[in-house]
C-alpha atoms as a PDB file:
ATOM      1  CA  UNK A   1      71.309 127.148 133.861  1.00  0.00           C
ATOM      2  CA  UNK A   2      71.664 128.990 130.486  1.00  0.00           C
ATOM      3  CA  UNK A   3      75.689 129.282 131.407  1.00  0.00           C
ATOM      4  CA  UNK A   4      75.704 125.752 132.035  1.00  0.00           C
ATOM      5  CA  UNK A   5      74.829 124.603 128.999  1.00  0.00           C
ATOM      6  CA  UNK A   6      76.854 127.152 127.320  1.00  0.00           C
ATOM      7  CA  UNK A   7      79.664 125.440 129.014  1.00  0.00           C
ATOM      8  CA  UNK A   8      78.696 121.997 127.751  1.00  0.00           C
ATOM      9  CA  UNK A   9      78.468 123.206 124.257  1.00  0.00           C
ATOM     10  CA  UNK A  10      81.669 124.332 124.200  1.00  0.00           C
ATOM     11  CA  UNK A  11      83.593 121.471 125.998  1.00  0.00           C
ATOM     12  CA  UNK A  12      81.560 119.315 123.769  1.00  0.00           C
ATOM     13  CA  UNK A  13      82.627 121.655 120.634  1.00  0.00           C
ATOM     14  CA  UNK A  14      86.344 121.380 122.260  1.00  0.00           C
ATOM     15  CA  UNK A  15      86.282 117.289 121.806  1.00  0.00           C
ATOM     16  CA  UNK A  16      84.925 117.300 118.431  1.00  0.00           C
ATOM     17  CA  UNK A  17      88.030 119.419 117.507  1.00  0.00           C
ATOM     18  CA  UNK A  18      90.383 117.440 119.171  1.00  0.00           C
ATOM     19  CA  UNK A  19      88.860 113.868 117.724  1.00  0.00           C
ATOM     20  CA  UNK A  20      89.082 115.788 114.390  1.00  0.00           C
ATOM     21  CA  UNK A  21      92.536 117.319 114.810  1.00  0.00           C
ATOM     22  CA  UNK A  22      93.485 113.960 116.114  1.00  0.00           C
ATOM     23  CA  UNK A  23      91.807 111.875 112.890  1.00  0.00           C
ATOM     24  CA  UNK A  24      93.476 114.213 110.098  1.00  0.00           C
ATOM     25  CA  UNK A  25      97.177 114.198 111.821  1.00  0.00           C
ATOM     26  CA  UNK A  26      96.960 110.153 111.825  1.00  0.00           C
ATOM     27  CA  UNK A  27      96.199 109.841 107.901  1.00  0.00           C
ATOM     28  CA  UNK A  28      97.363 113.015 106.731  1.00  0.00           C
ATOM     29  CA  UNK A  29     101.123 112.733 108.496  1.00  0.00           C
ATOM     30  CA  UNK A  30     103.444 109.720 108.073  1.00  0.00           C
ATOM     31  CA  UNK A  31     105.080 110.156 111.452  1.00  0.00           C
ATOM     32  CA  UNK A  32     106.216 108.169 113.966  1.00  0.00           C
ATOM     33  CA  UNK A  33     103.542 106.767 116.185  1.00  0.00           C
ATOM     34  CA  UNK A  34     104.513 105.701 120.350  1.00  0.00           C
ATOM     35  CA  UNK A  35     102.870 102.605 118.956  1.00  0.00           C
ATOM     36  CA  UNK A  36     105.895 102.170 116.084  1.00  0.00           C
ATOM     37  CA  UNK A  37     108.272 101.196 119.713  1.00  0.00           C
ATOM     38  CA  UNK A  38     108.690  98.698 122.161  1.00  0.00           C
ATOM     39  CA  UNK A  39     110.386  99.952 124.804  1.00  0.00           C
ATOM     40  CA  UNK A  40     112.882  98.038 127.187  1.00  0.00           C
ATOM     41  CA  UNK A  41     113.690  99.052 131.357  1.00  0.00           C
ATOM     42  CA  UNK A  42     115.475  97.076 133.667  1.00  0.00           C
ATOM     43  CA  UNK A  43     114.553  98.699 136.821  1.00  0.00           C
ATOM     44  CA  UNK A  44     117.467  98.248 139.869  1.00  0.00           C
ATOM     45  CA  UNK A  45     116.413  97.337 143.208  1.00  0.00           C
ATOM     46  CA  UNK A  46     117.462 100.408 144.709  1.00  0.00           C
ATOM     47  CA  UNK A  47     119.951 103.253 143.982  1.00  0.00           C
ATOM     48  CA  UNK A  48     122.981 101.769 145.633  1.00  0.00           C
ATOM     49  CA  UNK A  49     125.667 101.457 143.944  1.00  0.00           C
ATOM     50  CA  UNK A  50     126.190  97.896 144.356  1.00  0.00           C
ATOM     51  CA  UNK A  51     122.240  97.553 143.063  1.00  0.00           C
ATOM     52  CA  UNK A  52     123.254  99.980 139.479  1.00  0.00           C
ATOM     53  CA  UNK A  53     125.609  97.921 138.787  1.00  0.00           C
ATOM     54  CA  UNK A  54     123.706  94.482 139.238  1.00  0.00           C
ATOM     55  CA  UNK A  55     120.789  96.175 137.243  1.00  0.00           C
ATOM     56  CA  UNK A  56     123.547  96.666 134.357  1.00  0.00           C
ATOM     57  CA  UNK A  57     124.480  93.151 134.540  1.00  0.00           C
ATOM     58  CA  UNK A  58     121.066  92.066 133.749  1.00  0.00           C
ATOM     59  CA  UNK A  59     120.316  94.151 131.279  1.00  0.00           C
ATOM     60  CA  UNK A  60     123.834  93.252 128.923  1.00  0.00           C
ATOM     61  CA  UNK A  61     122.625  89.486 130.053  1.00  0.00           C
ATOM     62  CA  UNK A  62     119.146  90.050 128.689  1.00  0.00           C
ATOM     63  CA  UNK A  63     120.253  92.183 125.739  1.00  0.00           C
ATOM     64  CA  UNK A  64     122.763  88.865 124.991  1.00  0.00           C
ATOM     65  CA  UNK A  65     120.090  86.112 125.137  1.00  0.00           C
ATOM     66  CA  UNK A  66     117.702  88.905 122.450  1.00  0.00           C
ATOM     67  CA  UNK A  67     120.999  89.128 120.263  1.00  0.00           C
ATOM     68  CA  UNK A  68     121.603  85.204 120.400  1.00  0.00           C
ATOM     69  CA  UNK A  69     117.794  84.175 119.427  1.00  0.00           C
ATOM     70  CA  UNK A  70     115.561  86.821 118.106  1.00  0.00           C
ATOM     71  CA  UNK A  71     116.916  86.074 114.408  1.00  0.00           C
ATOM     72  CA  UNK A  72     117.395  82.533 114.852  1.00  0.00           C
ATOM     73  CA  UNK A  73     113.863  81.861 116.064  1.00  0.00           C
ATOM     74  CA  UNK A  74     112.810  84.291 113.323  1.00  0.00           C
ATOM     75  CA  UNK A  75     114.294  82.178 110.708  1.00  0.00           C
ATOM     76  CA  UNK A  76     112.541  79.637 111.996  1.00  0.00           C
ATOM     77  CA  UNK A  77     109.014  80.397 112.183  1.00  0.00           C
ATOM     78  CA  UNK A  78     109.606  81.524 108.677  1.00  0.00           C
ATOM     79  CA  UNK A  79     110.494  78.305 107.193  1.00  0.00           C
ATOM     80  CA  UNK A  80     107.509  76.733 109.123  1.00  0.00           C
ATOM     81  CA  UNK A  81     105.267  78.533 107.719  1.00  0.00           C
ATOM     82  CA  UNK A  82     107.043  78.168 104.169  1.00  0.00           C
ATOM     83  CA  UNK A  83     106.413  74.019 104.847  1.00  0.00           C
ATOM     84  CA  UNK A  84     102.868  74.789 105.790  1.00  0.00           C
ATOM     85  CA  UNK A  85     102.475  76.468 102.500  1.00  0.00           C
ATOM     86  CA  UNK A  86     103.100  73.278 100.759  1.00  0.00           C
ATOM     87  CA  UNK A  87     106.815  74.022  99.522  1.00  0.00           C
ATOM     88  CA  UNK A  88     109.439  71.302  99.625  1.00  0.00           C
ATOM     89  CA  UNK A  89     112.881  71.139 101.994  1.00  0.00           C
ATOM     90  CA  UNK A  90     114.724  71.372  98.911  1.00  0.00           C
ATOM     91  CA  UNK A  91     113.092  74.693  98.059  1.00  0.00           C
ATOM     92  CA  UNK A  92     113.618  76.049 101.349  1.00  0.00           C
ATOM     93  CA  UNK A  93     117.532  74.847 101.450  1.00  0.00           C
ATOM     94  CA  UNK A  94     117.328  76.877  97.506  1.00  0.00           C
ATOM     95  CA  UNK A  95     116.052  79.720  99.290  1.00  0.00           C
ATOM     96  CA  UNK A  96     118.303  79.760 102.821  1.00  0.00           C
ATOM     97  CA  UNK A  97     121.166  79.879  99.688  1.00  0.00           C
ATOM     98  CA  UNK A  98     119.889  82.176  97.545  1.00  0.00           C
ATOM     99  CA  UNK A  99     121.238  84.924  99.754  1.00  0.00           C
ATOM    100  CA  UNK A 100     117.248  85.946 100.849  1.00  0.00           C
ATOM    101  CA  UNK A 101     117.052  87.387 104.829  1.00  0.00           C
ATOM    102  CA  UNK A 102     114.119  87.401 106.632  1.00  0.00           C
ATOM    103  CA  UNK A 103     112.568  90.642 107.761  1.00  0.00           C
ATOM    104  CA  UNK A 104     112.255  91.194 111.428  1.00  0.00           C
ATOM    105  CA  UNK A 105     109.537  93.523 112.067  1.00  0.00           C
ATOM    106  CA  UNK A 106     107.713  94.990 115.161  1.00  0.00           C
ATOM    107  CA  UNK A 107     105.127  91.938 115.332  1.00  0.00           C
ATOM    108  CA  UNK A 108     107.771  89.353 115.404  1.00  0.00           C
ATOM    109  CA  UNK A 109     110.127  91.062 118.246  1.00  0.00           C
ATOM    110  CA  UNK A 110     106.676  91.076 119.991  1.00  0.00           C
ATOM    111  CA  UNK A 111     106.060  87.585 119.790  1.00  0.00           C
ATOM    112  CA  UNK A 112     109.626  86.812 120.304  1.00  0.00           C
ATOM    113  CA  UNK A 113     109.361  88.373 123.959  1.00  0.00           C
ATOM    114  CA  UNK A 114     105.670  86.813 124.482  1.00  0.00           C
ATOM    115  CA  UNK A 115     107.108  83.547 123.910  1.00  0.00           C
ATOM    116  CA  UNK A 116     110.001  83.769 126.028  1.00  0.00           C
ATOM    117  CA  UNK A 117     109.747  86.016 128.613  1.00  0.00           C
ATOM    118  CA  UNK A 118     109.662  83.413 131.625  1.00  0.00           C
ATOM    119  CA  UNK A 119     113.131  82.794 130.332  1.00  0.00           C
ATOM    120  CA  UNK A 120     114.195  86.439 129.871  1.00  0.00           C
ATOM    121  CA  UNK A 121     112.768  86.401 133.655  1.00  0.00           C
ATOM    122  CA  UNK A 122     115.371  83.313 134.241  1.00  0.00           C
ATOM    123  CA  UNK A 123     117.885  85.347 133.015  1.00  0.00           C
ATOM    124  CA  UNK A 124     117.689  87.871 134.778  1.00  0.00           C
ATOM    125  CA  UNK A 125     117.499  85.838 137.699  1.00  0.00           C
ATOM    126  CA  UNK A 126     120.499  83.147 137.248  1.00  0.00           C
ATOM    127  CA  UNK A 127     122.945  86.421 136.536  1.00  0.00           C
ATOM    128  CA  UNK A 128     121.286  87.903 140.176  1.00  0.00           C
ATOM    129  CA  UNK A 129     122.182  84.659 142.108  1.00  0.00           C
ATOM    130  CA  UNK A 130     125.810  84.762 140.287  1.00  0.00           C
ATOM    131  CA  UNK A 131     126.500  87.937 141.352  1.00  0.00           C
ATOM    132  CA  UNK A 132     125.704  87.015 144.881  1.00  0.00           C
ATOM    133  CA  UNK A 133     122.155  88.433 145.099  1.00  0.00           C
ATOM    134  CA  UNK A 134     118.659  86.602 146.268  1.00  0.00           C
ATOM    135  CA  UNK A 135     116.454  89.557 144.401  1.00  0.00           C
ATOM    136  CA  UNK A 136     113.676  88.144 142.681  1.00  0.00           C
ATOM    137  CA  UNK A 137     113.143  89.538 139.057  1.00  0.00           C
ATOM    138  CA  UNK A 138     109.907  90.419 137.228  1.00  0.00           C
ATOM    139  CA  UNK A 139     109.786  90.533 133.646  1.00  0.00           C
ATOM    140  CA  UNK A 140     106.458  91.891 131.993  1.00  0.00           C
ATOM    141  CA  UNK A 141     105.754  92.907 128.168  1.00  0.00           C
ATOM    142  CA  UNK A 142     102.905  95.661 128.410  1.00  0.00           C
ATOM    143  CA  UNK A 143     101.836  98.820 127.544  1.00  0.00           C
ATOM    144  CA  UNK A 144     102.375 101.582 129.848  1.00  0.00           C
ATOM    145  CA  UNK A 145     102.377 105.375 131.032  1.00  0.00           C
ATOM    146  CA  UNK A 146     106.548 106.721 130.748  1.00  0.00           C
ATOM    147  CA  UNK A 147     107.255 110.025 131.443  1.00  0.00           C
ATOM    148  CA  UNK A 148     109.151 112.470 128.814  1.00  0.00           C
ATOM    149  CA  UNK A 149     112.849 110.539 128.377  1.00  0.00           C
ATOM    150  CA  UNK A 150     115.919 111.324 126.519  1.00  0.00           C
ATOM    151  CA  UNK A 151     117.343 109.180 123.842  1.00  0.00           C
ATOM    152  CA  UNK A 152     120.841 110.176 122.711  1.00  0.00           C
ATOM    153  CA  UNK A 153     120.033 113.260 121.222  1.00  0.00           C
ATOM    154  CA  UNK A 154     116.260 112.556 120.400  1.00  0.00           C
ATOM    155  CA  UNK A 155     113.282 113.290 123.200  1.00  0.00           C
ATOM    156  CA  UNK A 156     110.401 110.706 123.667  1.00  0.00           C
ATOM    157  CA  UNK A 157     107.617 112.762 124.671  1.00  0.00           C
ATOM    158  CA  UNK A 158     105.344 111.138 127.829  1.00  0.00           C
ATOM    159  CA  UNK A 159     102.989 108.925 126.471  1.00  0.00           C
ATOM    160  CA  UNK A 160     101.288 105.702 126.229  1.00  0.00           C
ATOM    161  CA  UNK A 161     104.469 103.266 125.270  1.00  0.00           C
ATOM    162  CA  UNK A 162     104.513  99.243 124.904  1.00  0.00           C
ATOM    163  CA  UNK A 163     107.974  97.966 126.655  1.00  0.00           C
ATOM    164  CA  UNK A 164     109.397  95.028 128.225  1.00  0.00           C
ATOM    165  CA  UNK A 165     110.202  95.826 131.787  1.00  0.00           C
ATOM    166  CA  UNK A 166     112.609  93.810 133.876  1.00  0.00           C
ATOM    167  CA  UNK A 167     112.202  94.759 137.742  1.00  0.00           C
ATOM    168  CA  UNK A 168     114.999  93.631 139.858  1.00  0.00           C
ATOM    169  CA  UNK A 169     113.507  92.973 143.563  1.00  0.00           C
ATOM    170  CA  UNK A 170     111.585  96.028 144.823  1.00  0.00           C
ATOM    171  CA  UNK A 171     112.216  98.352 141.744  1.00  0.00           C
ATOM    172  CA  UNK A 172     113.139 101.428 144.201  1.00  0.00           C
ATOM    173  CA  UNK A 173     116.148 102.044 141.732  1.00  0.00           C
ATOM    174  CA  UNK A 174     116.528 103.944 138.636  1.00  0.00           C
ATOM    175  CA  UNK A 175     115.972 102.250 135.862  1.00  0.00           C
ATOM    176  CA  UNK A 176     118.031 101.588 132.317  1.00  0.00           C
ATOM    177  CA  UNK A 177     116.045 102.238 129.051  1.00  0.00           C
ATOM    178  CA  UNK A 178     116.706 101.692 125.304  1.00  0.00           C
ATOM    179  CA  UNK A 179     114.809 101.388 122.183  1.00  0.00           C
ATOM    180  CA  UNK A 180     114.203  97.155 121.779  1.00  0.00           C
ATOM    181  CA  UNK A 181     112.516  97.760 118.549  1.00  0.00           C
ATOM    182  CA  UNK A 182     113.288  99.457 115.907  1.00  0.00           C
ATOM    183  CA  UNK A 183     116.648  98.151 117.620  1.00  0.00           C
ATOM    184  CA  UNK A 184     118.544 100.435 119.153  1.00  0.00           C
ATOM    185  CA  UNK A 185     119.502  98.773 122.013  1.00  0.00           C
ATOM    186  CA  UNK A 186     121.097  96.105 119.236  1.00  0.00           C
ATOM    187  CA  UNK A 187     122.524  97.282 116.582  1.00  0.00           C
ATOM    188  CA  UNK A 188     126.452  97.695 117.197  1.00  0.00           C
ATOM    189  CA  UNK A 189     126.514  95.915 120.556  1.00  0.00           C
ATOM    190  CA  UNK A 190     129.020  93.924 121.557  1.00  0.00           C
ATOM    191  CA  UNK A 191     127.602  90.883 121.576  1.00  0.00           C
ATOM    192  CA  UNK A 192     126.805  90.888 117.889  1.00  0.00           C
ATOM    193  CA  UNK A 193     130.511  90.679 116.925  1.00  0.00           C
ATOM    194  CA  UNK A 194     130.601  87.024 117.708  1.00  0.00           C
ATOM    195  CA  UNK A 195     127.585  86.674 115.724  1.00  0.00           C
ATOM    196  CA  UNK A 196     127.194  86.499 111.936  1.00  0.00           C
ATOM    197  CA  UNK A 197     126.848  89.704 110.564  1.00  0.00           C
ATOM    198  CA  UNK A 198     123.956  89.082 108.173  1.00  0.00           C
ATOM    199  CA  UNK A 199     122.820  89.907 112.059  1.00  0.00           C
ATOM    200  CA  UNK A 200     123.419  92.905 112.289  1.00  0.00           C
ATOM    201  CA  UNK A 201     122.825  94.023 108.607  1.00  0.00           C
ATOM    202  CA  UNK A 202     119.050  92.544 109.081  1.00  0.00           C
ATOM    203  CA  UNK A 203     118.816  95.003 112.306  1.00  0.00           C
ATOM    204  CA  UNK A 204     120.281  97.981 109.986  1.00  0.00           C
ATOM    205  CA  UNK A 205     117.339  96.524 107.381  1.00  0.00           C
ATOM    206  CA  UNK A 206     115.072  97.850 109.801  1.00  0.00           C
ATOM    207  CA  UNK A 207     116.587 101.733 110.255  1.00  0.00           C
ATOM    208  CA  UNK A 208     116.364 102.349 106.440  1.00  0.00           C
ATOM    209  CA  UNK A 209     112.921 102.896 107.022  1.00  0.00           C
ATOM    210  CA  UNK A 210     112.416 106.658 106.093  1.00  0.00           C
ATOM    211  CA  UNK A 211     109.606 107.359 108.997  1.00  0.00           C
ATOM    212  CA  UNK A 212     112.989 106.263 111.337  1.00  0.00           C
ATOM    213  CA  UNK A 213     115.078 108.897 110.137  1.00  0.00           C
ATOM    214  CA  UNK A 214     114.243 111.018 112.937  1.00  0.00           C
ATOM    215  CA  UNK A 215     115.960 108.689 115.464  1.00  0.00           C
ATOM    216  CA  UNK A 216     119.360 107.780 113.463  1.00  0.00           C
ATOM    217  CA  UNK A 217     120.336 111.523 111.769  1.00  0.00           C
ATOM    218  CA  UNK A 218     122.438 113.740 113.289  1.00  0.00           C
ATOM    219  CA  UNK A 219     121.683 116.938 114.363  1.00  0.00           C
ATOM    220  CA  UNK A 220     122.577 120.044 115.633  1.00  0.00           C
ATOM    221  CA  UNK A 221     120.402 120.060 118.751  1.00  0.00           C
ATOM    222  CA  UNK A 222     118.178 117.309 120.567  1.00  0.00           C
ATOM    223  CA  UNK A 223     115.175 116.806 118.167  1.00  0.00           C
ATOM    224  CA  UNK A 224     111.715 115.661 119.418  1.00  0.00           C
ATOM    225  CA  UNK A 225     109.798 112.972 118.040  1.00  0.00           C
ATOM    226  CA  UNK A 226     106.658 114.135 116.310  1.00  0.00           C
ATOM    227  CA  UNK A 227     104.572 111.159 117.748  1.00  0.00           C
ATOM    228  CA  UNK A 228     101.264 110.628 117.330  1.00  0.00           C
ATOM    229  CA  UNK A 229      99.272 109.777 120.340  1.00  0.00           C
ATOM    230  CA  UNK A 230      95.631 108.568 120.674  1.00  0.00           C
ATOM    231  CA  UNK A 231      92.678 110.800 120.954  1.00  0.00           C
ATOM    232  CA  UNK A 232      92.508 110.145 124.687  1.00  0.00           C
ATOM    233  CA  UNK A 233      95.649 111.060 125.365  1.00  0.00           C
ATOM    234  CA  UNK A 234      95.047 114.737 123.778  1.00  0.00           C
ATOM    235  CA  UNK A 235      92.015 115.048 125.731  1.00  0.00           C
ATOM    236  CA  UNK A 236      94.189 114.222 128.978  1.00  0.00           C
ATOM    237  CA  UNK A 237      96.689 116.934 128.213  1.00  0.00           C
END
């Protein structure tokens, strides 16, 4: 019995040190967090080849439709909310040609997807029935357990990560991943070439972020992201 609660005491002791280890590395290190991503899969109906390629089809017609509306809706909701904060349209015309951008950040790529995933799930769907498919396609913005992946030459450790994932009729297949936000999966693809490139520059905005450093320098060997995962996630390791 004695043993026993020697035991508890020290897996009890054990927590405390990990809630505490866990508290000091969130304010004490500004490091990436897994919650500073969304992620974005398209998962292939199975491992075919015929399947891999549909499942890359989707995902350039997907990464289009992001390329073709994230900023545009962006700019919108801004100058909403500028009317509902009692400016006039000729202020808001003054500012469109003052040269000011608007700032995409994490929150409004979230809402973004929220708002129009049934259509992202459209997508998806109208380029499967083009390329003479009749796989139905899921599309679902959530947080979820991934496995360690490689990004280029950075390493995403497992962990708790939010993503948009695209399943193309059973998901058997391997899936395709990028980074949607900060925007990897964007910045210098093709599609942005037709677009302006104030585009593109507001995407490169985004990178000069200093705690994103980690994912755009170059360097001699794969690096690992230092993320910082929540206290239950330290107890599971």
């Amino acid at each position: 019995m004695g043993l026993r609660k020697k035991e508890l005491k020290f897996m009890i002791f054990i927590l405390i040190c990990i809630i505490l280890f866990s508290t000091w590395n969130v304010y004490s290190n500004p490091e990436l967090s897994n919650d500073d991503f969304i992620r974005f899969h398209v998962i292939a109906n199975s491992d075919s080849d015929e399947d891999q390629q549909l499942k890359l089809k989707v995902r350039d017609g997907i990464l289009a439709k992001i390329n073709s509306e994230l900023i545009q809706e962006t700019m919108a909701q801004e100058f909403i909310e500028l009317q509902a904060s009692g400016d006039s349209a000729n202020q808001e015309v003054e500012a469109k040609n003052s040269g000011i951008r608007v700032s995409l950040d994490l929150d409004k790529s979230r809402e973004y997807i929220q708002e129009n995933i049934t259509e992202i799930e459209d997508t998806a769907e109208r380029i499967i029935k083009e390329n003479g498919y009749d796989y139905e396609a899921k599309a679902e913005l959530g947080v979820k357990w991934i496995p360690k992946k490689t990004y280029g030459d950075v390493i995403f450790p497992a962990g708790n990560y939010e993503a948009l994932n695209v399943t193309i009729g059973e998901g058997k297949g391997q899936n395709w991943w990028c980074v949607l936000f900060p925007p990897l999966c964007l910045i210098g693809a093709e599609e942005i070439a037709e677009q302006d490139e104030i585009v593109e520059d507001i995407y490169k905005d985004i990178l000069l972020d200093k705690k994103y450093d980690p994912l755009i320098k170059e360097r001699d060997k794969p690096a690992t992201l230092k993320l910082k995962f929540k206290t239950l996630e330290l107890i599971g390791e």
